[in-house]
Protein backbone atom coordinates (compact mmCIF):
# COMPACT_ATOMS: atom_id res chain seq x y z
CA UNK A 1 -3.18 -36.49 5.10
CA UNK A 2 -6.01 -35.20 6.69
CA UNK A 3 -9.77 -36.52 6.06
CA UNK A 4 -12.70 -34.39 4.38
CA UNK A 5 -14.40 -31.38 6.12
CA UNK A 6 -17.77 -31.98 7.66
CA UNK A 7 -18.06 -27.67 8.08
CA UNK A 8 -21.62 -26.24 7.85
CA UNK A 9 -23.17 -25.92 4.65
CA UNK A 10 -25.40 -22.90 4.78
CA UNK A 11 -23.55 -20.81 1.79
CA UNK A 12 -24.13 -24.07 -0.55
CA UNK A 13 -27.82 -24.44 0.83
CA UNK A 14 -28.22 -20.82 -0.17
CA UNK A 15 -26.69 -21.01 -3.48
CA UNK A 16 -28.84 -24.21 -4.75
CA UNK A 17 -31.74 -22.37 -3.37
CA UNK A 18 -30.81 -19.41 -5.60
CA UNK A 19 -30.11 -21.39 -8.82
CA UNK A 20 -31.96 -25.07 -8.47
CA UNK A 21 -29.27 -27.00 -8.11
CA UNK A 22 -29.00 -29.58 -5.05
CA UNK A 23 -25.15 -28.74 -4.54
CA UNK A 24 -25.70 -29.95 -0.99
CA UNK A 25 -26.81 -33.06 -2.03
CA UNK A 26 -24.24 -33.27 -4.12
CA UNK A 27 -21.83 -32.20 -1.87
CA UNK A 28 -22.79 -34.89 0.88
CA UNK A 29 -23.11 -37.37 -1.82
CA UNK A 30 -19.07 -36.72 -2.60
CA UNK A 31 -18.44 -37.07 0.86
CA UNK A 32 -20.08 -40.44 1.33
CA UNK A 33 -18.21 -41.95 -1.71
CA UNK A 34 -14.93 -40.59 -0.39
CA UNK A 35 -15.45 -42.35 2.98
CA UNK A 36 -16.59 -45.30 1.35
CA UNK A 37 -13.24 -45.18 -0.62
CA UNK A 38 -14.86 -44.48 -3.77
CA UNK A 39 -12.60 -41.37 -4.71
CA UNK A 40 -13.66 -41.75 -8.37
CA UNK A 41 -17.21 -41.19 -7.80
CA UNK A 42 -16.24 -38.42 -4.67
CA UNK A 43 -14.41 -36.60 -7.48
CA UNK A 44 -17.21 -36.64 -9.95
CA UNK A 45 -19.58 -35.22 -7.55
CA UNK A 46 -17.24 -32.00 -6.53
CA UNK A 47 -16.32 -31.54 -9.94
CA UNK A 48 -20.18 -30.93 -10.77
CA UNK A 49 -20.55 -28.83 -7.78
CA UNK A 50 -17.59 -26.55 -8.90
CA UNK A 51 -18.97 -26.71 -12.21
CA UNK A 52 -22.09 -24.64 -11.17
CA UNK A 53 -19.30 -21.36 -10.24
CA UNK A 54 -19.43 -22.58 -6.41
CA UNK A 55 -16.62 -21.43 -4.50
CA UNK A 56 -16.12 -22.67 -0.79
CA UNK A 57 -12.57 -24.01 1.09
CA UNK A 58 -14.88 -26.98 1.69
CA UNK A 59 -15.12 -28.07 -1.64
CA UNK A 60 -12.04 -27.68 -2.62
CA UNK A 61 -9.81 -28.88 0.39
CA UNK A 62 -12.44 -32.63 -0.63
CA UNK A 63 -11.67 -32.39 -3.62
CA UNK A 64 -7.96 -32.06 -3.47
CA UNK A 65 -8.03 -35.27 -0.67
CA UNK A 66 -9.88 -37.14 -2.98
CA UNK A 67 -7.36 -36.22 -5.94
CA UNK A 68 -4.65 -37.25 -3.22
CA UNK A 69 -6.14 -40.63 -2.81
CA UNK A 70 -6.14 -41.66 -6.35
CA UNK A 71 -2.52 -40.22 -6.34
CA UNK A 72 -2.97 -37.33 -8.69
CA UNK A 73 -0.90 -35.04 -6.89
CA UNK A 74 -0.61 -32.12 -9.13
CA UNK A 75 -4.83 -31.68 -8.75
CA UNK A 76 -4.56 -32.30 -5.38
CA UNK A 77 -2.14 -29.42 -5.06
CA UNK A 78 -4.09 -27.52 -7.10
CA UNK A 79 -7.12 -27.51 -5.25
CA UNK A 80 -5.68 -27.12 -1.93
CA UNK A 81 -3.69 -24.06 -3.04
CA UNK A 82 -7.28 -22.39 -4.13
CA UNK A 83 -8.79 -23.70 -0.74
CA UNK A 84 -5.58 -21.88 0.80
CA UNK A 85 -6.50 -18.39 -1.27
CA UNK A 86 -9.97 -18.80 0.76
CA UNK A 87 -8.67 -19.86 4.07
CA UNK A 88 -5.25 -18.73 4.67
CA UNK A 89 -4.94 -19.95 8.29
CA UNK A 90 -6.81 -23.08 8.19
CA UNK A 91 -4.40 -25.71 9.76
CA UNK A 92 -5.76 -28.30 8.05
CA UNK A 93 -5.50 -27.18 4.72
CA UNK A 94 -2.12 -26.14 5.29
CA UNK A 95 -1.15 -29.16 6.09
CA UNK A 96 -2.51 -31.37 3.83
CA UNK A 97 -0.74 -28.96 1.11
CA UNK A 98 2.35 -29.71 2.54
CA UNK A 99 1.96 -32.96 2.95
CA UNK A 100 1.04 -33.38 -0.88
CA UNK A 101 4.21 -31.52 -1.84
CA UNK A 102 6.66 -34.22 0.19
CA UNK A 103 5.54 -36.48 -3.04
CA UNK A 104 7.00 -34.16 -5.71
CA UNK A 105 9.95 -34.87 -7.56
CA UNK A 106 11.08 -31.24 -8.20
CA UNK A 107 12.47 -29.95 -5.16
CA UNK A 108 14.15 -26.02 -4.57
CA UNK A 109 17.16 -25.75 -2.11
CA UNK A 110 16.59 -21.65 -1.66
CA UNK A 111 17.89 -19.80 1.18
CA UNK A 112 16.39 -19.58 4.34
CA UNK A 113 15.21 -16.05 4.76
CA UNK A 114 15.88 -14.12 8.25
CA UNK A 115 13.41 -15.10 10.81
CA UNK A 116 11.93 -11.91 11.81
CA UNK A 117 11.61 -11.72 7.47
CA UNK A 118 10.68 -14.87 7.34
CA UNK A 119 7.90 -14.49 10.39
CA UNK A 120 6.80 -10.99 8.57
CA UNK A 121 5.77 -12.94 5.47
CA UNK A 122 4.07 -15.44 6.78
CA UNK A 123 1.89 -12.74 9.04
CA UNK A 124 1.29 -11.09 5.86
CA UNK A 125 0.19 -13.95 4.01
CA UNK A 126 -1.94 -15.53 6.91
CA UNK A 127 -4.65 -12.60 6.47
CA UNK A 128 -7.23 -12.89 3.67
CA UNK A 129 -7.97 -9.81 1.75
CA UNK A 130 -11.46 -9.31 3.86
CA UNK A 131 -9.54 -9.49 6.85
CA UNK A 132 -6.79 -6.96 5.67
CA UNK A 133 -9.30 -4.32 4.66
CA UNK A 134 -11.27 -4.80 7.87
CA UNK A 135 -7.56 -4.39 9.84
CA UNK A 136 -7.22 -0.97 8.11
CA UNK A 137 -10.76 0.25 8.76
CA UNK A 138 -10.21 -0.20 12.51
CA UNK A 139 -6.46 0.93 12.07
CA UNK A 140 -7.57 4.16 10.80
CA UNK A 141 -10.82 4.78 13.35
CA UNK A 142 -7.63 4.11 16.17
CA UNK A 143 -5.63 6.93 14.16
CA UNK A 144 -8.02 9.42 13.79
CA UNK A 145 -9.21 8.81 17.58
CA UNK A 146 -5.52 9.31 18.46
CA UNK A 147 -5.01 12.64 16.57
CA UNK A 148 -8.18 13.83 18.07
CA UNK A 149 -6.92 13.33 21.46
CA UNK A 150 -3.47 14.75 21.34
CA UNK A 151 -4.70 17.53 19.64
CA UNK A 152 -7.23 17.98 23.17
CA UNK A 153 -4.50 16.81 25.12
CA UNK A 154 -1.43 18.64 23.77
CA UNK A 155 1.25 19.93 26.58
CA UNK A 156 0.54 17.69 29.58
CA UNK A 157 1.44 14.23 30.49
CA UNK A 158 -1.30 12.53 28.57
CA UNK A 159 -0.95 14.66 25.71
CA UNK A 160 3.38 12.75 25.92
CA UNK A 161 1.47 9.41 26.40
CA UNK A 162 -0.97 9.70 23.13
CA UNK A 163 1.94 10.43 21.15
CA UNK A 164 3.67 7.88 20.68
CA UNK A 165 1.00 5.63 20.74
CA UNK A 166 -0.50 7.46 17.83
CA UNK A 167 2.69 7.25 15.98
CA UNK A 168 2.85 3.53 16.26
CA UNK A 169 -0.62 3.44 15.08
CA UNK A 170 0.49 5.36 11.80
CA UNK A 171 3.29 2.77 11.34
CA UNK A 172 1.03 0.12 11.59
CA UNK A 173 -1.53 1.76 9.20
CA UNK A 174 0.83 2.61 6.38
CA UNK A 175 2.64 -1.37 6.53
CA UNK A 176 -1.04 -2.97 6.41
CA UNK A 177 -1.91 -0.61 3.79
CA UNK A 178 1.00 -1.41 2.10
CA UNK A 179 0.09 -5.21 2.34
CA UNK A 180 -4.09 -4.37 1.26
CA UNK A 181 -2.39 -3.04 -2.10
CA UNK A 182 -0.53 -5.80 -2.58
CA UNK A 183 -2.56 -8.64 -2.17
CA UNK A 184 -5.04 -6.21 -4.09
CA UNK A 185 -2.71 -6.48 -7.27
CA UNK A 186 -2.24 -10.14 -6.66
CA UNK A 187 -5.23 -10.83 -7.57
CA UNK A 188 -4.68 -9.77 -11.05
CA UNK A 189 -1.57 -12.22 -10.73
CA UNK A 190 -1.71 -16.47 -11.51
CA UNK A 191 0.05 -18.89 -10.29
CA UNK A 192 -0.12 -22.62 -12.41
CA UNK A 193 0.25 -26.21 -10.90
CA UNK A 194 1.52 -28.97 -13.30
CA UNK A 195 -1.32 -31.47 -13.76
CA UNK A 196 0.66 -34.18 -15.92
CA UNK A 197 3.55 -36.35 -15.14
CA UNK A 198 6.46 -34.03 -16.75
CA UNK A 199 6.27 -31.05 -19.30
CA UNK A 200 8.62 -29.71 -21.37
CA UNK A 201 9.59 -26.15 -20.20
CA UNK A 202 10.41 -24.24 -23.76
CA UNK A 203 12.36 -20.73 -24.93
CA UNK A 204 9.55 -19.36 -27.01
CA UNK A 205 5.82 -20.14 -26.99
CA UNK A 206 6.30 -21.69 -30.24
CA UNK A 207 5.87 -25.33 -31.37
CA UNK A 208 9.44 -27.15 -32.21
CA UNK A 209 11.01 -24.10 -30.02
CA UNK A 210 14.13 -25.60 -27.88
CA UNK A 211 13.67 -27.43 -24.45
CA UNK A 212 15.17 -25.42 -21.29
CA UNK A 213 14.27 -27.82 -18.63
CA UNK A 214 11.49 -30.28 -17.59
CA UNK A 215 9.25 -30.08 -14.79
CA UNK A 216 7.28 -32.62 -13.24
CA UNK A 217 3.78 -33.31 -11.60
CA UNK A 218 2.78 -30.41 -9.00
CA UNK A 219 5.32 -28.02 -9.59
CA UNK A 220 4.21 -24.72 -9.14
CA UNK A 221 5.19 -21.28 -11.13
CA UNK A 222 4.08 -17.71 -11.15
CA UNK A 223 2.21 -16.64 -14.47
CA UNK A 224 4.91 -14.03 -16.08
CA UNK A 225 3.17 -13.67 -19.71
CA UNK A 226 -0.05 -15.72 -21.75
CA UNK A 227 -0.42 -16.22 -25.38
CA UNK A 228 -3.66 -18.09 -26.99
CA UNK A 229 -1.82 -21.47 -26.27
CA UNK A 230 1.12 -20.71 -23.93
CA UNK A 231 2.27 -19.71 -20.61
CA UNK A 232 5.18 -18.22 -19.82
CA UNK A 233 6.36 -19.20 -16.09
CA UNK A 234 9.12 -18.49 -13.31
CA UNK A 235 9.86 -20.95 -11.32
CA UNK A 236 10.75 -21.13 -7.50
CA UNK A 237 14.43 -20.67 -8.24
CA UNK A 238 13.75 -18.00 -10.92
CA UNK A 239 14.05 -20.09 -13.96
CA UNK A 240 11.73 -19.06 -16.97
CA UNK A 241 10.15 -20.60 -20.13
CA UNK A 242 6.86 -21.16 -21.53
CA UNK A 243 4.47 -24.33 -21.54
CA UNK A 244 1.06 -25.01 -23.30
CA UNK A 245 -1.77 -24.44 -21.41
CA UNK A 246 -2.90 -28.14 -21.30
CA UNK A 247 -0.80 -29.21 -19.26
CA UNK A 248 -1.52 -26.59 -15.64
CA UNK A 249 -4.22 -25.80 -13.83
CA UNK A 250 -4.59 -21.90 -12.48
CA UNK A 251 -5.17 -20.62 -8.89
């Protein structure tokens, strides 16, 4: 488990400025109780920084250590996976996300994708949505300039060299387009972390409704379906059933 990030706080400086609240003190205040060992207090002190709408991997890669520490794994998880949404390539709050999920007890055997799959996904997944849309900008500038220029160059030997290249630049537009639209509409999707010890996973979002499985602390599901009191999840290994909304936390 890795410690707290010390990373510059100019966005928090800017946003206290903006709305009177001294979320950087706060913020090093957390961080001085979590070195101290005092994860209670280091807790408190995010918490009120995240309840003034403040969004920053910072604050929630501390707060999810500080969760860790006092062994509440499922909020640990739960803010690392929203630090993740922010960061996608940070190393450190990959690891510490992997490192919290050694502690679950709910574990899924699936099969190991193909590697050049498996290395596609995680290329896809490392880029944030601001890098994605900036990828396509310059993607299509390189497309355009490449159309331009075998259309000035067409029928000699440069003309055969732009060609191809221009081609490959298409590809490479269309599959990172392809990814901007999808990580577009996940946005719209949720994802839900257990936050107690074990839940009852149930066939109908009713009360007394029959018990499919149980899940435990930190187990993570995609959002199929909502009511005013129930989720309905899938699982890792597909498995579906609803749970009040009590007992997760969203990201």
């Amino acid at each position: 488990m890795r410690s707290i990030l010390t990373r510059s706080l100019l966005s928090l400086i800017i946003f206290s400025s903006v709305f009177a609240v001294d979320v950087e003190g706060l913020m090093i205040q957390g961080n001085i109780h979590y070195e101290k060992g005092e994860f209670e207090h280091a807790i408190s002190s995010y918490e009120k920084v995240i309840a003034t709408d403040m969004v920053s991997t910072a604050l929630y890669y501390n707060l999810g250590c500080a969760y860790f520490s006092e062994k509440e794994y499922g909020k640990a998880i739960l803010q690392f996976e929203k630090a993740r949404q922010l960061s996608p390539r940070d190393e450190d709050v990959l690891h510490n996300l992997q490192y919290a999920k050694l502690f679950l007890k709910d574990r899924f055997d699936l099969p190991e994708p193909m590697p050049f799959i498996a290395w596609f996904k995680s290329l896809r997944k490392s880029l944030s949505l601001a890098e994605l849309k900036f990828l396509e900008e310059i993607l299509f500038g390189l497309l355009i300039l490449g159309i331009i220029a075998y259309r000035l160059t067409r029928g000699n030997s440069m003309g055969r060299v732009i060609m191809p290249f221009t081609i490959g630049i298409s590809v490479m537009f269309l599959i990172v387009g392809g990814w901007l639209i999808d990580r577009s509409v996940a946005l719209n999707e949720r994802h839900a972390v257990l936050l107690v010890e074990e839940a009852e996973v149930t066939s109908a979002p009713i009360p007394g409704s029959s018990t499919l499985f149980v899940i435990h602390e930190g187990t993570t599901a995609e959002i199929l379906d909502a009511t005013d009191a129930w989720y309905e999840l899938r699982l890792e290994d597909g498995k579906t059933g609803w749970i009040i909304h009590e007992a997760v936390g969203l990201f």
